[in-house]
C-alpha atoms as a PDB file:
ATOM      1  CA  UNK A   1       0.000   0.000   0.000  1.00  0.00           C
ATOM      2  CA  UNK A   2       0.881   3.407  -0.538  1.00  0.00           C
ATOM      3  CA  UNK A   3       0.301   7.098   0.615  1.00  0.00           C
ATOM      4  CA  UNK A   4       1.134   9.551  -1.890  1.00  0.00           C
ATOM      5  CA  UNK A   5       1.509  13.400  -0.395  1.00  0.00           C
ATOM      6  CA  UNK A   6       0.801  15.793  -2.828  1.00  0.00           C
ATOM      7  CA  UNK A   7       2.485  19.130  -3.170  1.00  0.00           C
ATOM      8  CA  UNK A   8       1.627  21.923  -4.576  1.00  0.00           C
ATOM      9  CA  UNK A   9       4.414  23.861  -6.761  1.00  0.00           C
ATOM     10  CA  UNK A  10       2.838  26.654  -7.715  1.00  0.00           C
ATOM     11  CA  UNK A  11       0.678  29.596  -6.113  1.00  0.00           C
ATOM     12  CA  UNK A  12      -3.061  28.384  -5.895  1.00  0.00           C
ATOM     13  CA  UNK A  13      -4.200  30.799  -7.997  1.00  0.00           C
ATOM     14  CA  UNK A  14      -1.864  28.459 -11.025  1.00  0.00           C
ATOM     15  CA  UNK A  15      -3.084  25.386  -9.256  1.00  0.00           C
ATOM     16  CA  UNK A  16      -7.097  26.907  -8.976  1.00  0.00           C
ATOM     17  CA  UNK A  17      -7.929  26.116 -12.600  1.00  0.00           C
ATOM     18  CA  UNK A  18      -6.864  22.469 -12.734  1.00  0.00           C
ATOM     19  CA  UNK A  19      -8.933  21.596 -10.144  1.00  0.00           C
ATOM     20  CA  UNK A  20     -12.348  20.475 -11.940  1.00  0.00           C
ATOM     21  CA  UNK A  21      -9.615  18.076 -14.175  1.00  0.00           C
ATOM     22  CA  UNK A  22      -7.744  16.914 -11.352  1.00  0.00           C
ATOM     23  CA  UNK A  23     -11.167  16.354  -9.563  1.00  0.00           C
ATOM     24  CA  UNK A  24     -12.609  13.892 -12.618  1.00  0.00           C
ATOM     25  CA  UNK A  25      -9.452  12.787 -12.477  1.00  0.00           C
ATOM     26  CA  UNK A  26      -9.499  11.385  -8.700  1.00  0.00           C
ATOM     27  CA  UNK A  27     -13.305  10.205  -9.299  1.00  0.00           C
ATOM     28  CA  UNK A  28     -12.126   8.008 -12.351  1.00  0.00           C
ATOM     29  CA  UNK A  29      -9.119   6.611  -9.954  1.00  0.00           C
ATOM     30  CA  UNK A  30     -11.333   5.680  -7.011  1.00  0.00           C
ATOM     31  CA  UNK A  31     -14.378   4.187  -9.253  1.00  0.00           C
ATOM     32  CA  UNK A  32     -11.303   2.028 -10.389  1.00  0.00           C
ATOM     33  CA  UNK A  33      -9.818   1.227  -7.169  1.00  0.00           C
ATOM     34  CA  UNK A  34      -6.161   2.657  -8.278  1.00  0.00           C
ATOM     35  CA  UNK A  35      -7.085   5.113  -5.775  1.00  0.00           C
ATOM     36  CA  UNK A  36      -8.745   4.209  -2.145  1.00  0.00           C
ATOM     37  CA  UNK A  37      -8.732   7.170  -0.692  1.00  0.00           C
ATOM     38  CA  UNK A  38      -8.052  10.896  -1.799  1.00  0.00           C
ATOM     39  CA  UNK A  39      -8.536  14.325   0.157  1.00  0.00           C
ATOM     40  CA  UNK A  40      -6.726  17.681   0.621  1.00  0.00           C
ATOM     41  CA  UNK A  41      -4.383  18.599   3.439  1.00  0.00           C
ATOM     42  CA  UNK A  42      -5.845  21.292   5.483  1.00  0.00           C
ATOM     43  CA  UNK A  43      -2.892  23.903   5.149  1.00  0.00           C
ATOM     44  CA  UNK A  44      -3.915  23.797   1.342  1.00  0.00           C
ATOM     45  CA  UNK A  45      -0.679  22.619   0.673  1.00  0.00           C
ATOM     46  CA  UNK A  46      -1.653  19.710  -1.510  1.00  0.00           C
ATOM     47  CA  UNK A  47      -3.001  16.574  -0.608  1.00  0.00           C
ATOM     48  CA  UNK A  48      -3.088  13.053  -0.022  1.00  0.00           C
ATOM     49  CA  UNK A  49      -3.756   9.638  -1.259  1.00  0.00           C
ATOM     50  CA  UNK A  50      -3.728   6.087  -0.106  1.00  0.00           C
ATOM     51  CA  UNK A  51      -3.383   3.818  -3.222  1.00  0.00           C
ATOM     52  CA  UNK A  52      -3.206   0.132  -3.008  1.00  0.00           C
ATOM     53  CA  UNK A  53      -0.525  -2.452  -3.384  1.00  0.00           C
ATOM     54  CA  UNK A  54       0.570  -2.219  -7.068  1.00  0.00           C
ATOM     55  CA  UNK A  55       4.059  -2.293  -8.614  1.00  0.00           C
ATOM     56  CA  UNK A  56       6.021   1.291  -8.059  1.00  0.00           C
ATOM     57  CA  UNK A  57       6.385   1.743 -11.983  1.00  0.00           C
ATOM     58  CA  UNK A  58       2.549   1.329 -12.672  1.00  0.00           C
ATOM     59  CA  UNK A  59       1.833   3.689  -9.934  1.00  0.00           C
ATOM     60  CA  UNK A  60       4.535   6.267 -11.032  1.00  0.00           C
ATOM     61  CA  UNK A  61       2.425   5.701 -14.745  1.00  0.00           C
ATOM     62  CA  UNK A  62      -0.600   6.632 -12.952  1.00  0.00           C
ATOM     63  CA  UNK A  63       0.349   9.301 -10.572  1.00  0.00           C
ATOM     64  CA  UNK A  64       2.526  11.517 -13.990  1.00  0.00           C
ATOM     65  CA  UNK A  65      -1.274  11.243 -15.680  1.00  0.00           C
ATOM     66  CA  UNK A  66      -2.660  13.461 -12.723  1.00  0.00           C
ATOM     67  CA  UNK A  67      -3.394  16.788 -14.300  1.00  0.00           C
ATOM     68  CA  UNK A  68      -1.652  18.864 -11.770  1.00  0.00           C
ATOM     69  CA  UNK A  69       1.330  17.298 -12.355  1.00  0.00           C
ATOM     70  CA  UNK A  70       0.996  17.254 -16.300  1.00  0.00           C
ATOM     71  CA  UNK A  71       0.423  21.073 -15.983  1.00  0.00           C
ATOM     72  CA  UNK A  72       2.993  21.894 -13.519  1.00  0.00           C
ATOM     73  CA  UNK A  73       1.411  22.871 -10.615  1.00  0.00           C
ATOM     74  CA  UNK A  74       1.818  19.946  -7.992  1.00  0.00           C
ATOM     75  CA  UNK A  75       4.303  16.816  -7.520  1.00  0.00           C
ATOM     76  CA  UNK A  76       3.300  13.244  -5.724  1.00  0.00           C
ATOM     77  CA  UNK A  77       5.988  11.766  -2.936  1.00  0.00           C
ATOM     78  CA  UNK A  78       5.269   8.577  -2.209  1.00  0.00           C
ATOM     79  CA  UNK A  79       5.594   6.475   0.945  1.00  0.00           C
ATOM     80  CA  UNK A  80       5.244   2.351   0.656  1.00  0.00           C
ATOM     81  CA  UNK A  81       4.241   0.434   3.946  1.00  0.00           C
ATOM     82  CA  UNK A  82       2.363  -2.369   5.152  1.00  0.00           C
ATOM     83  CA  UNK A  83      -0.782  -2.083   6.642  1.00  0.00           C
ATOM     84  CA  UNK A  84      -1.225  -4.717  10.314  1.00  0.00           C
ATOM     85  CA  UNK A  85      -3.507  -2.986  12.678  1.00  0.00           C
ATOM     86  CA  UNK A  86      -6.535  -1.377  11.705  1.00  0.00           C
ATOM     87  CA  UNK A  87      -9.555   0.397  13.502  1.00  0.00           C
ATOM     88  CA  UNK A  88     -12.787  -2.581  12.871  1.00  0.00           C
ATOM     89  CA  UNK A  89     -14.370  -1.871   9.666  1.00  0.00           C
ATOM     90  CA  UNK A  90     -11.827  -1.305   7.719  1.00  0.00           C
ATOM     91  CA  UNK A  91     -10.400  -4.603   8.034  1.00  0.00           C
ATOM     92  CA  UNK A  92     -10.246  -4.946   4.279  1.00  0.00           C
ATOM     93  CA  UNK A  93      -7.082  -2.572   4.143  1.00  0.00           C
ATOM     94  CA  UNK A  94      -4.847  -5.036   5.155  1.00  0.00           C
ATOM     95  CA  UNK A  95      -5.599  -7.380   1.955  1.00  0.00           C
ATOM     96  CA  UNK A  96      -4.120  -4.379   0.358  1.00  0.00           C
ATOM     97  CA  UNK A  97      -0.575  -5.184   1.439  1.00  0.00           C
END
């Protein structure tokens, strides 16, 4: 599993009209499970998502097709661990490992 911290490189006023793009963008990842989880960080610095086991190459494919980064405006860091202990009902993170 993976959480990917987004950062914005660019004033918000560049990174304001990509948003409706990056937006479909995030809807299309999560209705195809590439993305489980996807929200903004509340300094406005960028955001965050949680993206399941896949291999690092395939996720680096799918993170350069986000359209803040293909405009510019934002780039991904990503952090790879294993998920053991989880709060009940969300048990069905851990098959994500």
């Amino acid at each position: 599993m993976f959480i990917v911290t987004v950062t914005y490189t660019a004033p918000l006023e560049d990174v304001e009209p990509w948003r409706p793009a990056h937006g479909d963008w995030l809807k299309q990842q999560i209705s195809r499970q590439s993305l489980l989880v996807a929200g903004r960080q509340k300094s406005l610095a960028g955001g965050v998502y949680l993206a399941p086991r896949m291999p690092a190459e395939e996720l680096d494919r799918l993170l350069a097709t986000d359209p803040y980064v293909v405009n510019g405006v934002a780039h991904h860091t990503v952090t790879e661990f294993t998920p053991h202990l989880v709060v009940p009902g969300l048990e069905a993170l851990t098959s994500y490992e």
